[in-house]
Protein backbone atom coordinates (compact mmCIF):
# COMPACT_ATOMS: atom_id res chain seq x y z
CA UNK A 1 -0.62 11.98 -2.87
CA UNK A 2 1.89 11.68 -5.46
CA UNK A 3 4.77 12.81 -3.07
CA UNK A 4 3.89 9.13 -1.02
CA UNK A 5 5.24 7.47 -4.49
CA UNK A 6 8.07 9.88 -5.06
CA UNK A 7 8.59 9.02 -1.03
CA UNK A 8 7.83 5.28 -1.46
CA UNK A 9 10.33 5.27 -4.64
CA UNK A 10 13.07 6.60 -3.34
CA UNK A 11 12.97 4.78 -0.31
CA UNK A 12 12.73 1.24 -2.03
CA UNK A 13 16.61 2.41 -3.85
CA UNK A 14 18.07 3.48 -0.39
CA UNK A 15 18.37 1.46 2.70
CA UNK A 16 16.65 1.94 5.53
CA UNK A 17 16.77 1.08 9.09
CA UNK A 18 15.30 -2.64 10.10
CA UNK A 19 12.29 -4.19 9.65
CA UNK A 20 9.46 -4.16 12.35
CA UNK A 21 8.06 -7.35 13.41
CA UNK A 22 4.43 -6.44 12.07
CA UNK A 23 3.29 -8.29 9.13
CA UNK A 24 1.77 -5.96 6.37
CA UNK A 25 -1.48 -6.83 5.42
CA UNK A 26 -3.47 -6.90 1.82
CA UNK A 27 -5.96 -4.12 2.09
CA UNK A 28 -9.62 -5.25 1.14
CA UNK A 29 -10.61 -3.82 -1.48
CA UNK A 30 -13.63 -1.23 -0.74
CA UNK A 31 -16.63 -3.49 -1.55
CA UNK A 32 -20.29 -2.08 -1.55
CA UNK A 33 -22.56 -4.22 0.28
CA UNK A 34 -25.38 -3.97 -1.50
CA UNK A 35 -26.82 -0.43 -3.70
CA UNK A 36 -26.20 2.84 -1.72
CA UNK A 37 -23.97 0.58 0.77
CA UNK A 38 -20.20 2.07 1.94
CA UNK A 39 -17.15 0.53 1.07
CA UNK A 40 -15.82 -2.42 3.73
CA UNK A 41 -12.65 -1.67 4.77
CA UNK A 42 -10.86 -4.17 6.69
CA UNK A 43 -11.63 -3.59 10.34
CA UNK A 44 -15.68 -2.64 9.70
CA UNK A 45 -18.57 -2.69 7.39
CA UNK A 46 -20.37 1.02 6.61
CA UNK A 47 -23.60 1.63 6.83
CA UNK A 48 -24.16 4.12 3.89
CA UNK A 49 -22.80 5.60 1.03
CA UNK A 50 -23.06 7.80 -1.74
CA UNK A 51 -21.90 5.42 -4.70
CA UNK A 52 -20.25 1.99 -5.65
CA UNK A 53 -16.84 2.34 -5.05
CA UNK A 54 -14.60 0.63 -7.77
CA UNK A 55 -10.78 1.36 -6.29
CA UNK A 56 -8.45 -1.88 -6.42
CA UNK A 57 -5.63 -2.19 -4.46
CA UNK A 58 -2.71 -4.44 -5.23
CA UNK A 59 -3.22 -8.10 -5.53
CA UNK A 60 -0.25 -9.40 -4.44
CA UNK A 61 2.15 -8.55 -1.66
CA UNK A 62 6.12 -9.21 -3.29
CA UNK A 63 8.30 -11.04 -0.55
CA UNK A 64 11.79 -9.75 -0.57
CA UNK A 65 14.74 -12.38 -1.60
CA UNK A 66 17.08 -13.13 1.88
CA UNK A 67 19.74 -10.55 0.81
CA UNK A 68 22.69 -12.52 2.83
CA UNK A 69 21.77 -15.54 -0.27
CA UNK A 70 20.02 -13.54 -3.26
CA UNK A 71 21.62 -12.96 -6.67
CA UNK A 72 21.78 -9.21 -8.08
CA UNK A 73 19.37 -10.60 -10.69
CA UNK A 74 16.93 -11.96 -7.83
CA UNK A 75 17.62 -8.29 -6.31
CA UNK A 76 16.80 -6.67 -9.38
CA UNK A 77 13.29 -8.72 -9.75
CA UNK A 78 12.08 -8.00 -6.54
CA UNK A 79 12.89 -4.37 -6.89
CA UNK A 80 11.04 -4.37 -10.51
CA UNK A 81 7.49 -6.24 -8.00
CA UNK A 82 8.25 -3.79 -5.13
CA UNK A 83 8.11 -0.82 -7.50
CA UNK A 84 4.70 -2.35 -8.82
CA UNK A 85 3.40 -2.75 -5.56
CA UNK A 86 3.93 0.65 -4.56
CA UNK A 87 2.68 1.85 -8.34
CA UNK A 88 -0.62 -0.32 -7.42
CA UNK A 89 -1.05 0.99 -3.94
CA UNK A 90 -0.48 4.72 -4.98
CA UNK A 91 -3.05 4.46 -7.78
CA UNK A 92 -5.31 2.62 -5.05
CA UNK A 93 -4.94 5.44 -2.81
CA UNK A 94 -5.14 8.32 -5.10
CA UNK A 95 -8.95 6.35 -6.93
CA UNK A 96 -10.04 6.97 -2.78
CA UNK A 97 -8.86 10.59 -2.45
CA UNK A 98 -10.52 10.97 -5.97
CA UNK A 99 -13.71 9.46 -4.25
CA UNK A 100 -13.30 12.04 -1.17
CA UNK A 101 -12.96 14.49 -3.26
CA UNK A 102 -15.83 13.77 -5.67
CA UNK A 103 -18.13 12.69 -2.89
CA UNK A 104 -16.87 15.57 -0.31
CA UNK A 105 -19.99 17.40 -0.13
CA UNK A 106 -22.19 14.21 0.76
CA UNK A 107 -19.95 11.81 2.74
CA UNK A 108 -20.62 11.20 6.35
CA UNK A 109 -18.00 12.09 8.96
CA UNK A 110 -17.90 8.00 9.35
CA UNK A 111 -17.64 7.55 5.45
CA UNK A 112 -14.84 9.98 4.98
CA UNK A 113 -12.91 8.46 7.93
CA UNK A 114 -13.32 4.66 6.60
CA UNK A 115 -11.98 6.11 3.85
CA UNK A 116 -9.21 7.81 5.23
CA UNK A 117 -8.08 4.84 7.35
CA UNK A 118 -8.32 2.70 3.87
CA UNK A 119 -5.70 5.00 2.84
CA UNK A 120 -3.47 5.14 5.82
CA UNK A 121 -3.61 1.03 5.74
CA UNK A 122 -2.24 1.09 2.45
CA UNK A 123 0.46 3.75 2.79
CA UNK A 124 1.44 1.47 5.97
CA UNK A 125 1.56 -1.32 4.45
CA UNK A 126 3.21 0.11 1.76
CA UNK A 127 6.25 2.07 3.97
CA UNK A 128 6.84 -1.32 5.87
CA UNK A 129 7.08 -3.43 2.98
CA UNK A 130 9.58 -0.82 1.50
CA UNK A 131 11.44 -0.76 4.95
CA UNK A 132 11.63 -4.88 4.49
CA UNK A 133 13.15 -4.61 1.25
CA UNK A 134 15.58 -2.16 2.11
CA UNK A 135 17.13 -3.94 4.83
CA UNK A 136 16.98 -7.05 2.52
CA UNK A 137 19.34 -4.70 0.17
CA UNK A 138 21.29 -3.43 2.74
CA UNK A 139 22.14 -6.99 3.75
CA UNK A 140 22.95 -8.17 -0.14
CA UNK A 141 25.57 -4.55 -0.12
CA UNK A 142 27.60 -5.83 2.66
CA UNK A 143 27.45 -9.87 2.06
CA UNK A 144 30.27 -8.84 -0.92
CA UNK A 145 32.44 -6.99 1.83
């Protein structure tokens, strides 16, 4: 999983193509429901599972400056909470393989995949946000042209 930050790094210092018009989301954090409950993820609630899961994902979602108006120094601050974000969310994601992983021989099939899609939401929401920011950047290059 650390190649998705080396990925998500890069890609927040390069531009990228533009923007799609789906709005990333704040993954819930997995919350047990009550002892020997599965973690929530955002679409369902789990029936079972084999411990309290204690992964956080990022708290808040950075909004990229309008590039065509932003200062270098507003530029350079949203890069700095970008790069967080995607810090947060890789941590986030690797705490849930590290749960997989631990938990591997006594997950359900339905556990493993909650898990799994907890993951993909983040890396999602995580490549989209990076995709807004670049085009963001791309637009504060060329408004000095």
């Amino acid at each position: 999983m650390k190649r998705v930050s080396a990925v998500l790094a890069a890609a927040l210092l390069l531009t990228a193509g533009a923007a799609t018009a789906q709005q990333p989301q704040q993954p819930a954090a997995p919350k047990p429901a009550a002892p020997a409950a599965a973690p929530a993820t955002p679409q369902s609630a789990p029936q079972a599972a084999p411990q309290k899961i204690s992964c956080v994902p990022p708290k808040d979602l950075p909004v990229p400056p309008d590039g065509r108006k932003a200062t270098e120094a507003e530029m350079q601050s949203a890069r700095v909470a970008f790069q967080a974000y995607v810090d947060q969310g890789q941590n986030f994601v690797d705490c849930i393989e590290t749960v997989q992983q631990s938990n591997g021989g006594t997950l359900s099939v339905a556990d493993y995949l909650r898990l799994v899609k907890i993951q993909d939401d983040m890396i999602g929401n995580m490549q989209l946000l990076a995709a807004r920011f670049n085009e963001q950047l791309r637009l504060f290059r060329t408004k000095g042209q």
